[in-house]
PDB file of N, CA and C in Angstrom:
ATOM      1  N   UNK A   1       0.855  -1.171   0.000  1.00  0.00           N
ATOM      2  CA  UNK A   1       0.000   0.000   0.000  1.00  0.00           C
ATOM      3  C   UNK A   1       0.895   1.227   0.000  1.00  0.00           C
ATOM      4  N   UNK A   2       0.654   2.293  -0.736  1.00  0.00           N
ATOM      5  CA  UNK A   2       1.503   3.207  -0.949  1.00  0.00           C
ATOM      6  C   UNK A   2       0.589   4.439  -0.714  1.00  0.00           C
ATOM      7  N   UNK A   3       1.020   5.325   0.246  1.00  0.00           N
ATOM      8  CA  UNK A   3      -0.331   6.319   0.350  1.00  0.00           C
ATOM      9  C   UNK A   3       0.746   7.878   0.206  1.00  0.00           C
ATOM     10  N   UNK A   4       0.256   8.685   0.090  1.00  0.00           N
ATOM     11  CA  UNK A   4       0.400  10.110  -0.035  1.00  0.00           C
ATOM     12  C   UNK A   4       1.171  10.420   1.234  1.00  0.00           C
ATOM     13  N   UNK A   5       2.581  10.747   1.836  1.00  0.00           N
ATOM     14  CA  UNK A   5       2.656  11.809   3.378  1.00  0.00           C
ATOM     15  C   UNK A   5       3.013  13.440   2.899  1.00  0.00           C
ATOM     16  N   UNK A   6       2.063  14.354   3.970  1.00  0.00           N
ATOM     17  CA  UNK A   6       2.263  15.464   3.790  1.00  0.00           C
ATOM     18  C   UNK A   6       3.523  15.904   4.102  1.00  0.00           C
ATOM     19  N   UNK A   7       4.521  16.725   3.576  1.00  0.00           N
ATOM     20  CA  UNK A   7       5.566  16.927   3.983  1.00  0.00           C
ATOM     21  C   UNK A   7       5.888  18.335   3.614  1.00  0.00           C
ATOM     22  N   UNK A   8       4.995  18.997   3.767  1.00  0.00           N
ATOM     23  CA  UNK A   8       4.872  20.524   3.846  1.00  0.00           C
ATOM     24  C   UNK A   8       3.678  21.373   3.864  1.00  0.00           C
ATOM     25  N   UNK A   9       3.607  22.852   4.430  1.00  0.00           N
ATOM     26  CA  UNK A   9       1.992  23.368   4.251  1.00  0.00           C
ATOM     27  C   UNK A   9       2.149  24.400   3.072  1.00  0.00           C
ATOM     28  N   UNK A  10       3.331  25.120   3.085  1.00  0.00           N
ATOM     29  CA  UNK A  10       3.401  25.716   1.757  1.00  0.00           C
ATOM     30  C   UNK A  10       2.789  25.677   0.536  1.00  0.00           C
ATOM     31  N   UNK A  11       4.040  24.364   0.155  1.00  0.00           N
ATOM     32  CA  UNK A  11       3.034  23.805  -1.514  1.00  0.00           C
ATOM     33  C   UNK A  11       2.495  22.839  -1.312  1.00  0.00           C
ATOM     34  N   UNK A  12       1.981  22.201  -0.519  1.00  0.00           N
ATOM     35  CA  UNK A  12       1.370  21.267  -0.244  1.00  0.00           C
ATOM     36  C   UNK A  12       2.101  19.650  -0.805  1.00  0.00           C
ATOM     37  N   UNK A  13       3.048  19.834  -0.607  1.00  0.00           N
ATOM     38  CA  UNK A  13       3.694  18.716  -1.252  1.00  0.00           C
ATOM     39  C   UNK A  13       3.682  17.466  -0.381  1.00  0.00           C
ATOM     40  N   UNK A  14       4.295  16.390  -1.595  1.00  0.00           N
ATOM     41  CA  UNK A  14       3.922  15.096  -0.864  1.00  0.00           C
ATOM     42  C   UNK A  14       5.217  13.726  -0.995  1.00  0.00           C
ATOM     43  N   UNK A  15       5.416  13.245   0.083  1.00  0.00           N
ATOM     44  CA  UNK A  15       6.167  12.209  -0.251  1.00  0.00           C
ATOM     45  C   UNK A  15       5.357  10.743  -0.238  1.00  0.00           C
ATOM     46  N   UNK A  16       5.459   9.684  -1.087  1.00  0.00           N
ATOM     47  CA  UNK A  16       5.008   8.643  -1.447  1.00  0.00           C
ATOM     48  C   UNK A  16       5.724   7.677  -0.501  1.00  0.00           C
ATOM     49  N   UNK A  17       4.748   6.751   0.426  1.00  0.00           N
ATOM     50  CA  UNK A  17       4.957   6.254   1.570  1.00  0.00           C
ATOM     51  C   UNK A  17       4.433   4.754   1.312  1.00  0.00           C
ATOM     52  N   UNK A  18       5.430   3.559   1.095  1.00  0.00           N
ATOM     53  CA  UNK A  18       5.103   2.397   1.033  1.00  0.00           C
ATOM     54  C   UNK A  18       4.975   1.425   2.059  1.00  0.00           C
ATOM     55  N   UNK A  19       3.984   0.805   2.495  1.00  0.00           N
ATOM     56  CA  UNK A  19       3.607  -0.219   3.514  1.00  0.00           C
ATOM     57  C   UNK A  19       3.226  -1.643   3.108  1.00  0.00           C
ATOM     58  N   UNK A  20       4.163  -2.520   3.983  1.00  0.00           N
ATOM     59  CA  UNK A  20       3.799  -3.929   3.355  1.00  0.00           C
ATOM     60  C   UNK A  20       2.411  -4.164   4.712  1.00  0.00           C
ATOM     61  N   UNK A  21       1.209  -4.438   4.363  1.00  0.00           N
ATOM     62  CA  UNK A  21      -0.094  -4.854   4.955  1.00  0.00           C
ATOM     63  C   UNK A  21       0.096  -6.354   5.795  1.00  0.00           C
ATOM     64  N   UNK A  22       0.038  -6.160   6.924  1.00  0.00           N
ATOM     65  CA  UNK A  22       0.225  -7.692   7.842  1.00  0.00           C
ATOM     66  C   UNK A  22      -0.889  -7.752   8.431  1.00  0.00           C
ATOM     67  N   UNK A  23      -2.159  -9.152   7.793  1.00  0.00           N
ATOM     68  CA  UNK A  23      -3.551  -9.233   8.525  1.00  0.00           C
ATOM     69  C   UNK A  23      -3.157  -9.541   9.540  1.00  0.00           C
ATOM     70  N   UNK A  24      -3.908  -9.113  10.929  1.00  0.00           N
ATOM     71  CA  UNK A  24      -4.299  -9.465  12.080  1.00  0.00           C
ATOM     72  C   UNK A  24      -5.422  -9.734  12.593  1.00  0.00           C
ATOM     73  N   UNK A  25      -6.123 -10.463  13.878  1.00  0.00           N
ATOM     74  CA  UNK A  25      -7.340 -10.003  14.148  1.00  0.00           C
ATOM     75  C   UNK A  25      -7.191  -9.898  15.565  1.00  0.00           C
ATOM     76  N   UNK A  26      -8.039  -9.355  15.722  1.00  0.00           N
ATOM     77  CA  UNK A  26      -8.460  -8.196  17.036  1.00  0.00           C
ATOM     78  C   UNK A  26      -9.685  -8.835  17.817  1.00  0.00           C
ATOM     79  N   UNK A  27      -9.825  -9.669  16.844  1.00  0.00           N
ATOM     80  CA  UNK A  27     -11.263 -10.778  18.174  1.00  0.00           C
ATOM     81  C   UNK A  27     -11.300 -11.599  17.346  1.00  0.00           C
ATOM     82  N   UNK A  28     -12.165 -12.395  18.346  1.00  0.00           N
ATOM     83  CA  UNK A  28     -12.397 -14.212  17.693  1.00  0.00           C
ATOM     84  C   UNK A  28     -13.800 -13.664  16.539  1.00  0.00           C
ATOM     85  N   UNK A  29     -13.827 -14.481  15.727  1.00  0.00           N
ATOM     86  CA  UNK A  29     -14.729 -15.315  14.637  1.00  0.00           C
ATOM     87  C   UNK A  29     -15.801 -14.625  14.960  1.00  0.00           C
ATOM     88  N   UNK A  30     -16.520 -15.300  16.316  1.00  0.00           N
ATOM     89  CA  UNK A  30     -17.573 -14.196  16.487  1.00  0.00           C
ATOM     90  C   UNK A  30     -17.740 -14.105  17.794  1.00  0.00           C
ATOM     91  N   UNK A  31     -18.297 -13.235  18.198  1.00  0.00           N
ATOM     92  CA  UNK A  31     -18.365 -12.438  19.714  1.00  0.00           C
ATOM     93  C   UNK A  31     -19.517 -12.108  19.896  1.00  0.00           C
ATOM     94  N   UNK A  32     -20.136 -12.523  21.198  1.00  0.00           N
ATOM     95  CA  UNK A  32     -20.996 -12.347  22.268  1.00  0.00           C
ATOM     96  C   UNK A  32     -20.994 -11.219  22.433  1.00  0.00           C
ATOM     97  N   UNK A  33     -22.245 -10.519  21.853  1.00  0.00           N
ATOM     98  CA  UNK A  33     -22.788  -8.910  22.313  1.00  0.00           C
ATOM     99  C   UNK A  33     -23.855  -9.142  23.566  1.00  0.00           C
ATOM    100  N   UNK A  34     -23.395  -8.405  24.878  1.00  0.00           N
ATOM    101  CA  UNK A  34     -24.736  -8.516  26.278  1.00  0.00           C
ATOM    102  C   UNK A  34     -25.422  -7.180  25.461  1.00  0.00           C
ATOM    103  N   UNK A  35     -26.967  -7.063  25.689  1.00  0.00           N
ATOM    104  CA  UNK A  35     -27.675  -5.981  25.837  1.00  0.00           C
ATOM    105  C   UNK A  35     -28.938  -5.551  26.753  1.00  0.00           C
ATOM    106  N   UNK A  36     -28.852  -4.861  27.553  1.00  0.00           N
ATOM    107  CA  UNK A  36     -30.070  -4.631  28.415  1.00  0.00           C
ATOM    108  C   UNK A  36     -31.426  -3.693  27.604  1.00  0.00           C
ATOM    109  N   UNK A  37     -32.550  -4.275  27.671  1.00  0.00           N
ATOM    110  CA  UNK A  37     -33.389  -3.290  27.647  1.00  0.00           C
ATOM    111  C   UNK A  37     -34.777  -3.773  28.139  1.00  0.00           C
ATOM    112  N   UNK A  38     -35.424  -3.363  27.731  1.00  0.00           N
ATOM    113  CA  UNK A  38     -36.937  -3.053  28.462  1.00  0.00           C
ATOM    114  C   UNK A  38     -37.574  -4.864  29.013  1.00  0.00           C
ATOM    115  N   UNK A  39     -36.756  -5.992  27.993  1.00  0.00           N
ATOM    116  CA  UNK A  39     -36.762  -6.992  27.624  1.00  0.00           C
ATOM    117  C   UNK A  39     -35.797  -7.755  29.045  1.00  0.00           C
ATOM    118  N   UNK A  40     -34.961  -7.275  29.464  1.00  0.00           N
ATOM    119  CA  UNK A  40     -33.984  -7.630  30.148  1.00  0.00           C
ATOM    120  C   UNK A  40     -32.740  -8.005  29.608  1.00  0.00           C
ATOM    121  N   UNK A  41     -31.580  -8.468  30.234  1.00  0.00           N
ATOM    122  CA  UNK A  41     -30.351  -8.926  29.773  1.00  0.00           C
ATOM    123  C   UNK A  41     -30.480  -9.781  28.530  1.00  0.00           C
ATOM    124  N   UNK A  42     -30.526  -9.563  27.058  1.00  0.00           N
ATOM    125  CA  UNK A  42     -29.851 -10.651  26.062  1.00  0.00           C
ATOM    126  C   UNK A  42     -28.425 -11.007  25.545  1.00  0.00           C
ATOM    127  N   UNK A  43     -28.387 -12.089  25.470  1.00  0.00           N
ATOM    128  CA  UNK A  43     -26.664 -12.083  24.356  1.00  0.00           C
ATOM    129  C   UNK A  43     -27.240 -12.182  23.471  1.00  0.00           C
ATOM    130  N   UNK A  44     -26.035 -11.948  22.270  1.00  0.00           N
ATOM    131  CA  UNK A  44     -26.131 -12.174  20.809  1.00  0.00           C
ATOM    132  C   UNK A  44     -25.269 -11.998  20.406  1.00  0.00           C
ATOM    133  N   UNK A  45     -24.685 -13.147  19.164  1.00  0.00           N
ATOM    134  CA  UNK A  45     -23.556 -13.714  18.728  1.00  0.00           C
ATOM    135  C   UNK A  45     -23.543 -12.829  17.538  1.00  0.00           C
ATOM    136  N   UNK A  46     -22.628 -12.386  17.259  1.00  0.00           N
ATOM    137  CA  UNK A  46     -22.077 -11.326  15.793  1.00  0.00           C
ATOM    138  C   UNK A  46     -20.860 -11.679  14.977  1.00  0.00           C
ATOM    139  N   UNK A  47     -20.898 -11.622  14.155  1.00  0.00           N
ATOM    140  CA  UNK A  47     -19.703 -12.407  13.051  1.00  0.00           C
ATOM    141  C   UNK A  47     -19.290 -10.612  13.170  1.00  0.00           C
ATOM    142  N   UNK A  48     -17.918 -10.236  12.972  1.00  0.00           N
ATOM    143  CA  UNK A  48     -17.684  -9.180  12.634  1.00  0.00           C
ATOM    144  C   UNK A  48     -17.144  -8.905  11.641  1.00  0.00           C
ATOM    145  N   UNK A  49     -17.482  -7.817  10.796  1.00  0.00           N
ATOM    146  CA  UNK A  49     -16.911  -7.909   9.417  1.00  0.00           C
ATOM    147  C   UNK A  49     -15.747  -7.124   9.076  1.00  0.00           C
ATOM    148  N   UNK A  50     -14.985  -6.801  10.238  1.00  0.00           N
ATOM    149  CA  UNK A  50     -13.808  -5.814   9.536  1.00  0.00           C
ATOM    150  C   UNK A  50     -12.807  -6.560   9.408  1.00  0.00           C
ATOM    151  N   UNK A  51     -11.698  -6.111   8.611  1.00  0.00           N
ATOM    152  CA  UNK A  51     -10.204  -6.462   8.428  1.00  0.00           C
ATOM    153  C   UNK A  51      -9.528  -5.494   8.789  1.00  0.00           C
ATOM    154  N   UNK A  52      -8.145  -6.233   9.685  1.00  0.00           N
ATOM    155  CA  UNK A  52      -7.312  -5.066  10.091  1.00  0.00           C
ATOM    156  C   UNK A  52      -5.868  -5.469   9.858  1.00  0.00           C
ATOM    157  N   UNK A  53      -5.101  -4.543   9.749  1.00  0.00           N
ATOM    158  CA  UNK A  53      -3.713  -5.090   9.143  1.00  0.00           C
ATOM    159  C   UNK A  53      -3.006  -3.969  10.029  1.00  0.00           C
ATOM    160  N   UNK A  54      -1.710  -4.920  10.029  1.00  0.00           N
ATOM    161  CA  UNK A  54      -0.451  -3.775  10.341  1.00  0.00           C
ATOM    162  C   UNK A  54       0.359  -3.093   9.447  1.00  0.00           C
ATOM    163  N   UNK A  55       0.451  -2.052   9.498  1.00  0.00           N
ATOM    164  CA  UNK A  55       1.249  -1.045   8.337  1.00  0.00           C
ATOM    165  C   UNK A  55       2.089  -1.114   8.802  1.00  0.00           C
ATOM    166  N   UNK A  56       3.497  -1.975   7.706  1.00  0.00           N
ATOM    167  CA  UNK A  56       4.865  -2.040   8.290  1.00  0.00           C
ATOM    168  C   UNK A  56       5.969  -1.108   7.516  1.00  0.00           C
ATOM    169  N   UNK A  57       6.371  -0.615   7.727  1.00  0.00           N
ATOM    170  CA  UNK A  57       7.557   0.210   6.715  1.00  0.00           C
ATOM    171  C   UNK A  57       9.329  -0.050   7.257  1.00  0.00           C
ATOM    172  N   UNK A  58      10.037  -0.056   6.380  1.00  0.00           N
ATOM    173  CA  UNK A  58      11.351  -0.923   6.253  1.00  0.00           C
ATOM    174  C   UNK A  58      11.559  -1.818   7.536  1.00  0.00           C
ATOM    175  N   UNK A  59      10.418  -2.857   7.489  1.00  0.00           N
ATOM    176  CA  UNK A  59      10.161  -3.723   8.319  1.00  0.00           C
ATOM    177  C   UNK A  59       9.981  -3.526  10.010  1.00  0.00           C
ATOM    178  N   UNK A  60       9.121  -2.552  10.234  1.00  0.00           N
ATOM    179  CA  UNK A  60       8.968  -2.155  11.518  1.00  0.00           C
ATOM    180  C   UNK A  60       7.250  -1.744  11.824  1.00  0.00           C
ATOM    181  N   UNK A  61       6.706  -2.722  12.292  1.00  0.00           N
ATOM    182  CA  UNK A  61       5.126  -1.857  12.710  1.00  0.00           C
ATOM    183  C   UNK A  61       5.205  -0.644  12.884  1.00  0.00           C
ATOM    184  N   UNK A  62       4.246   0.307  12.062  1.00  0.00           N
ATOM    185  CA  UNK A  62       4.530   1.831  12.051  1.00  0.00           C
ATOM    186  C   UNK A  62       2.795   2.109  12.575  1.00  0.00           C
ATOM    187  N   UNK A  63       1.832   1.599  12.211  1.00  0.00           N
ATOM    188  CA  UNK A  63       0.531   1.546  12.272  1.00  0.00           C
ATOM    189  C   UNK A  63      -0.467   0.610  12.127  1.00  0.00           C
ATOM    190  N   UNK A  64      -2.104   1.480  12.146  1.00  0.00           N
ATOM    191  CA  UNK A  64      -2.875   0.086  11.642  1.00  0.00           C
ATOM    192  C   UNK A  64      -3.765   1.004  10.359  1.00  0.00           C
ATOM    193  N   UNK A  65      -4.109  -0.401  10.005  1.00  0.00           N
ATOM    194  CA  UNK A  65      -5.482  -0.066   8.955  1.00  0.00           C
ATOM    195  C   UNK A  65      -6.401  -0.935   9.020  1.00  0.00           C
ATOM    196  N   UNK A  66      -7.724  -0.593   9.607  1.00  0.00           N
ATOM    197  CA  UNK A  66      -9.065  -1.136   9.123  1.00  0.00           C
ATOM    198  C   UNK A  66      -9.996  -0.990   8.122  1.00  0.00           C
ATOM    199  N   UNK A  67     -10.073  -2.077   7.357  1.00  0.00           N
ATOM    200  CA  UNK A  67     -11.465  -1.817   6.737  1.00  0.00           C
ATOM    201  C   UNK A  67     -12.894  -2.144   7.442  1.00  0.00           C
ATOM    202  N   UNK A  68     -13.759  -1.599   7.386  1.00  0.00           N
ATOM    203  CA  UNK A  68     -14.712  -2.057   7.491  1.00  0.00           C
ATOM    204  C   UNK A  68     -16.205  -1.948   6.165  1.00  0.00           C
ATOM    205  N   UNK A  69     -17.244  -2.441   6.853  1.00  0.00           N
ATOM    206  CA  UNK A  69     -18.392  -2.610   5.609  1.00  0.00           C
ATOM    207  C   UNK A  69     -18.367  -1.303   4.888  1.00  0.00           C
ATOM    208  N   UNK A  70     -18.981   0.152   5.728  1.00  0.00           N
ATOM    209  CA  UNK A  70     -19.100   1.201   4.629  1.00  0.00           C
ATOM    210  C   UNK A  70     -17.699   2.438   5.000  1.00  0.00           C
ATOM    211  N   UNK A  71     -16.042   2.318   5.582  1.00  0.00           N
ATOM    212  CA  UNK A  71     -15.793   2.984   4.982  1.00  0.00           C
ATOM    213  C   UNK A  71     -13.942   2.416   6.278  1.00  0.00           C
ATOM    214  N   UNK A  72     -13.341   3.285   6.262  1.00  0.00           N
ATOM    215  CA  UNK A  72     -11.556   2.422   6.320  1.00  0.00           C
ATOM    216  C   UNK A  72     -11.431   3.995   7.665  1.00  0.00           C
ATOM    217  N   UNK A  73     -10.723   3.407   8.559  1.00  0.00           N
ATOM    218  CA  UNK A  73      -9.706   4.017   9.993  1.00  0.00           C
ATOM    219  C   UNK A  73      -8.429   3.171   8.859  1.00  0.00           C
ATOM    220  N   UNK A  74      -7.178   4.890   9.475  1.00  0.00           N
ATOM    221  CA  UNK A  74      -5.829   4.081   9.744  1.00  0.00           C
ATOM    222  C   UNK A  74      -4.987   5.365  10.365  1.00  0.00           C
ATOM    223  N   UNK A  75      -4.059   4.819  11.015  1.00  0.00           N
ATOM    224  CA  UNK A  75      -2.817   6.000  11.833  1.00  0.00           C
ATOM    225  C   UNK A  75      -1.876   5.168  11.786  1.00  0.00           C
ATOM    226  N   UNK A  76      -0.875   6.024  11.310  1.00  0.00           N
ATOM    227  CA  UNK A  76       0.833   5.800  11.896  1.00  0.00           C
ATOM    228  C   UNK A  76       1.400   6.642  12.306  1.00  0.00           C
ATOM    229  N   UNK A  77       2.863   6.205  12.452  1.00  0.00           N
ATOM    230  CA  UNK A  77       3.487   7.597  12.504  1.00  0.00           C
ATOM    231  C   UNK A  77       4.852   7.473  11.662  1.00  0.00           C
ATOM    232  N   UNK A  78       5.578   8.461  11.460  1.00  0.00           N
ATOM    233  CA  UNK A  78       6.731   8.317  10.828  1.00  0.00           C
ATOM    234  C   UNK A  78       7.100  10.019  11.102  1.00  0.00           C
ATOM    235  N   UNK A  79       8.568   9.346  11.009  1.00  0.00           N
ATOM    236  CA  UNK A  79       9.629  10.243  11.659  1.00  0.00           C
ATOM    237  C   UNK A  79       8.936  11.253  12.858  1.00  0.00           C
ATOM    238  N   UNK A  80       8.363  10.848  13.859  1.00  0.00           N
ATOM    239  CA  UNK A  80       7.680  11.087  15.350  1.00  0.00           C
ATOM    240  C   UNK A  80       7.155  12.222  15.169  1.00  0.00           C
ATOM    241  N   UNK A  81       5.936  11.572  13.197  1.00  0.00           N
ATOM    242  CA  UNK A  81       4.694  12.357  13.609  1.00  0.00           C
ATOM    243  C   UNK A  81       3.402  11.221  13.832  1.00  0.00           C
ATOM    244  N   UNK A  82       2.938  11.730  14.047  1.00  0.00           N
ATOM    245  CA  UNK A  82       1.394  10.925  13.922  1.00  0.00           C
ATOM    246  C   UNK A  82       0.368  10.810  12.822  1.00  0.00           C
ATOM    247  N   UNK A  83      -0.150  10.325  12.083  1.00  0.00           N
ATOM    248  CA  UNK A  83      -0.614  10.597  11.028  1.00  0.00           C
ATOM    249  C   UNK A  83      -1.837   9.169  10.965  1.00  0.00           C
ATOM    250  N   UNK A  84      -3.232  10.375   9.969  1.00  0.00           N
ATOM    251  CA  UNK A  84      -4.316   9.072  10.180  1.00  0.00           C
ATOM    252  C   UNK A  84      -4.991   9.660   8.689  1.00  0.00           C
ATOM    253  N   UNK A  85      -4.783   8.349   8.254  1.00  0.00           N
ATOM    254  CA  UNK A  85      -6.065   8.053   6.762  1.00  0.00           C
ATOM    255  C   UNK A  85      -7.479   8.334   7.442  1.00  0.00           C
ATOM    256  N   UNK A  86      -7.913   9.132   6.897  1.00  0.00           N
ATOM    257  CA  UNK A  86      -9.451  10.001   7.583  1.00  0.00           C
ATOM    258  C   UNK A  86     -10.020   9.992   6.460  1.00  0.00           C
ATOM    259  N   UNK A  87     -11.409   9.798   6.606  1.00  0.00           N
ATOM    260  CA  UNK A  87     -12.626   9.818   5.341  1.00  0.00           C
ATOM    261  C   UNK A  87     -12.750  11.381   5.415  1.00  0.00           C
ATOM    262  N   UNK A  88     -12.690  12.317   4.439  1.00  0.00           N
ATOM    263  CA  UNK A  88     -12.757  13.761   4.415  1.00  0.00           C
ATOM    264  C   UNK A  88     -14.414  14.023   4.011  1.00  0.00           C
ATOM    265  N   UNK A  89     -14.879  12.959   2.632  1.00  0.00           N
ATOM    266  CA  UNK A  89     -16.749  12.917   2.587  1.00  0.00           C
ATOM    267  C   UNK A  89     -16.649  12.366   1.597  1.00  0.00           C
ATOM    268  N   UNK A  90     -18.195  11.721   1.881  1.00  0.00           N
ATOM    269  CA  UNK A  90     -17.924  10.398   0.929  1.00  0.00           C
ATOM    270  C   UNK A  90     -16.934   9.198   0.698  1.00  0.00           C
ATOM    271  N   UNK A  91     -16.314   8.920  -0.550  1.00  0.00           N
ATOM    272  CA  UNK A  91     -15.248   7.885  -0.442  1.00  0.00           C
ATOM    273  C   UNK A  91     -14.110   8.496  -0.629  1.00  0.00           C
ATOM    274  N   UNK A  92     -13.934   9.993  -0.349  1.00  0.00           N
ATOM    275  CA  UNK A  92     -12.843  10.804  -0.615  1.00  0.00           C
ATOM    276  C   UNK A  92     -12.130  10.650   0.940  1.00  0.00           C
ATOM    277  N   UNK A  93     -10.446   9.604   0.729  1.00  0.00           N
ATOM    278  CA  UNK A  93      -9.956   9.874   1.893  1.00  0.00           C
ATOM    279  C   UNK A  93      -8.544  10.767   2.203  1.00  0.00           C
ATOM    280  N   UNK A  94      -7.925  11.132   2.812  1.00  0.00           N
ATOM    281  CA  UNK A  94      -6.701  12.211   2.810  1.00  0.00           C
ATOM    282  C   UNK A  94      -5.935  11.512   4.110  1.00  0.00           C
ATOM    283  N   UNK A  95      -4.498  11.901   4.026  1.00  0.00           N
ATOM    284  CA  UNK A  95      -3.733  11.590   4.883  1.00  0.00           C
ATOM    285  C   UNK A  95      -3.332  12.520   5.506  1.00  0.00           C
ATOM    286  N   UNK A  96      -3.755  13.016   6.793  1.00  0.00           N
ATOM    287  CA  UNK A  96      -3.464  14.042   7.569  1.00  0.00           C
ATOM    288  C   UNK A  96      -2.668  14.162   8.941  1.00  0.00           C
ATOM    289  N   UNK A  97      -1.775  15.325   9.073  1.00  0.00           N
ATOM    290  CA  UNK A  97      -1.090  15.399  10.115  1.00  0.00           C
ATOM    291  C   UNK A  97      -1.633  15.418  11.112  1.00  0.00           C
ATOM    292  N   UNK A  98      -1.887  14.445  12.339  1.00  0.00           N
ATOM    293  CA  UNK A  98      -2.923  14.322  13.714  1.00  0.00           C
ATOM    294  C   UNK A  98      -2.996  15.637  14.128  1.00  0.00           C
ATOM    295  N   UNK A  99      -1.381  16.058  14.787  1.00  0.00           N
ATOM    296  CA  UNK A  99      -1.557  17.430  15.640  1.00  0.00           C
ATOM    297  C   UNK A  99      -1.956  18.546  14.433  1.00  0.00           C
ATOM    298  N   UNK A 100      -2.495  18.508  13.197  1.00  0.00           N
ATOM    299  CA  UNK A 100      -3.084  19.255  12.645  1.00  0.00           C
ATOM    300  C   UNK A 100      -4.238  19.462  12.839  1.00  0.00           C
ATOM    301  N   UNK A 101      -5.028  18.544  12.956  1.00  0.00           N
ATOM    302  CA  UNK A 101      -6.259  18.338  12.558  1.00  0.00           C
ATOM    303  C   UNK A 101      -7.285  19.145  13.463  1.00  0.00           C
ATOM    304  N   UNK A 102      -7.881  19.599  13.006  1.00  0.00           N
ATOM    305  CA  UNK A 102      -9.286  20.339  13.475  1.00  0.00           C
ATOM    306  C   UNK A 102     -10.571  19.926  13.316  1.00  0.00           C
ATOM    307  N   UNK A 103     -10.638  18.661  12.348  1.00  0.00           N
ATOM    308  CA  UNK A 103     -12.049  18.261  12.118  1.00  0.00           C
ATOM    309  C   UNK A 103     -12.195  17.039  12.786  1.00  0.00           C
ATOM    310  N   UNK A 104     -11.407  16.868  14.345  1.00  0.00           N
ATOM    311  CA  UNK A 104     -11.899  15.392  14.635  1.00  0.00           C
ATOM    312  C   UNK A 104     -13.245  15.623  15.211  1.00  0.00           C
ATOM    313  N   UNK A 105     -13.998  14.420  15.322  1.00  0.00           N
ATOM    314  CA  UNK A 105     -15.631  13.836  15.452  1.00  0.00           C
ATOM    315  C   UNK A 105     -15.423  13.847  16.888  1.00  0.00           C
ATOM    316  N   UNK A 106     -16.177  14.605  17.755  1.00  0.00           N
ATOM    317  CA  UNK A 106     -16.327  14.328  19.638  1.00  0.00           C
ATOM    318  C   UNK A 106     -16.531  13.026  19.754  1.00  0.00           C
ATOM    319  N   UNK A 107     -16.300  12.307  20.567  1.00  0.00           N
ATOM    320  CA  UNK A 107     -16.549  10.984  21.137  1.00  0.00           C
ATOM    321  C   UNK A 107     -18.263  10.429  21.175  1.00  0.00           C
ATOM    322  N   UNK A 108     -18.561  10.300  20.653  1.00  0.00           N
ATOM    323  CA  UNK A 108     -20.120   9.158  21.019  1.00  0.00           C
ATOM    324  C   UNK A 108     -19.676   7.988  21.591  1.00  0.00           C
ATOM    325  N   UNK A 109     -21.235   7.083  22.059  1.00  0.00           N
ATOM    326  CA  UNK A 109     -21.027   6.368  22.653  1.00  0.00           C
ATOM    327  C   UNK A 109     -22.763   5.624  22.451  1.00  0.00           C
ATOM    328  N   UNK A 110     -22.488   4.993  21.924  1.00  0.00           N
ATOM    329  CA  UNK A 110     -24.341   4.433  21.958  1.00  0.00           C
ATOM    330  C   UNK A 110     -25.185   3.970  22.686  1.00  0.00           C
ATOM    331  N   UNK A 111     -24.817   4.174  24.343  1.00  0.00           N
ATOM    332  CA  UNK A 111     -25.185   4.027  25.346  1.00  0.00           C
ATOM    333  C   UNK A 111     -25.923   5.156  26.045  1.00  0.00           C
ATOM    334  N   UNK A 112     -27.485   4.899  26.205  1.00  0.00           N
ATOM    335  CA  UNK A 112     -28.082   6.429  27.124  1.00  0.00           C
ATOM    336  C   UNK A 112     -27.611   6.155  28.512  1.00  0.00           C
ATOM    337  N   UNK A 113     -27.712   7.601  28.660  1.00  0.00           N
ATOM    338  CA  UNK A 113     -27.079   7.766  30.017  1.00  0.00           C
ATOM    339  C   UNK A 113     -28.217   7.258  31.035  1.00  0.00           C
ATOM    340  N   UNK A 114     -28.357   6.682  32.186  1.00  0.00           N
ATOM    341  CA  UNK A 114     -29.239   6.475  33.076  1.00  0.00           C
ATOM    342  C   UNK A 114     -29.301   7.610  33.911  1.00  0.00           C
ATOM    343  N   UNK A 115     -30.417   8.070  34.596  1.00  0.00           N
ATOM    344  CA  UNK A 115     -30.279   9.268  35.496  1.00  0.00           C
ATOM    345  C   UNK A 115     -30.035   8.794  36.572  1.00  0.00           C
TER     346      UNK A 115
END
C-alpha cells in the first residue's frame, strides 16, 4: 500500500509512503454482544466484518489499517509524527497530520445515560 505523506503546508507537497499490509485479528470469529433493555439482559452472537492489518515500513510496525463494511480508519506515525487516513466525505480519503487536525468527530457512545 503506498499512500500520499504530507511533507509541507506551503506547496502542499507530498512524499510517497510504502507499507507492506500484515492481517491481524483483534477478536475471535464471532463475539458475544450482552444488551439490556426493556426486555432484560440478552446475548447475541455477531460475526464481525472488519479487516485489520499492520502497516509495516522498512520492516517495523509503524501503524494500523481497518477496513470495514461502509468505509476504512488508519494511523501511523513516521519520523515522530502521527498521522491518520481520515474519510474527508464520501469515499474521498486524505492523509493528515494528527496534531493538525481540526475536524476530529467528539466521542459518542451508543449508550443512554441512566439518570
Amino acid at each position: 500500500l503506498t499512500l500520499p505523506l504530507p511533507i509541507g503546508d506551503r506547496d502542499h507537497a507530498v512524499e510517497p509512503l510504502t507499507f507492506q499490509l500484515e492481517r491481524f485479528f483483534v477478536h475471535p470469529a464471532v463475539v458475544t454482544v450482552g444488551m439490556t433493555s426493556d426486555r432484560g439482559y440478552q446475548e447475541e452472537e455477531y460475526v464481525p466484518t472488519l479487516q485489520t492489518f499492520r502497516l509495516v515500513h522498512r520492516d517495523a510496525p509503524v501503524g494500523t489499517l481497518t477496513l470495514m463494511s461502509d468505509h476504512v480508519l488508519g494511523s501511523f506515525h513516521h519520523n515522530g509524527q502521527q498521522y491518520d487516513l481520515a474519510r474527508v466525505e464520501g469515499d474521498v480519503y486524505a492523509v493528515l497530520d494528527f496534531n493538525k487536525r481540526t475536524n476530529l468527530a467528539p466521542f459518542e457512545c451508543g449508550v443512554e445515560e441512566a439518570p
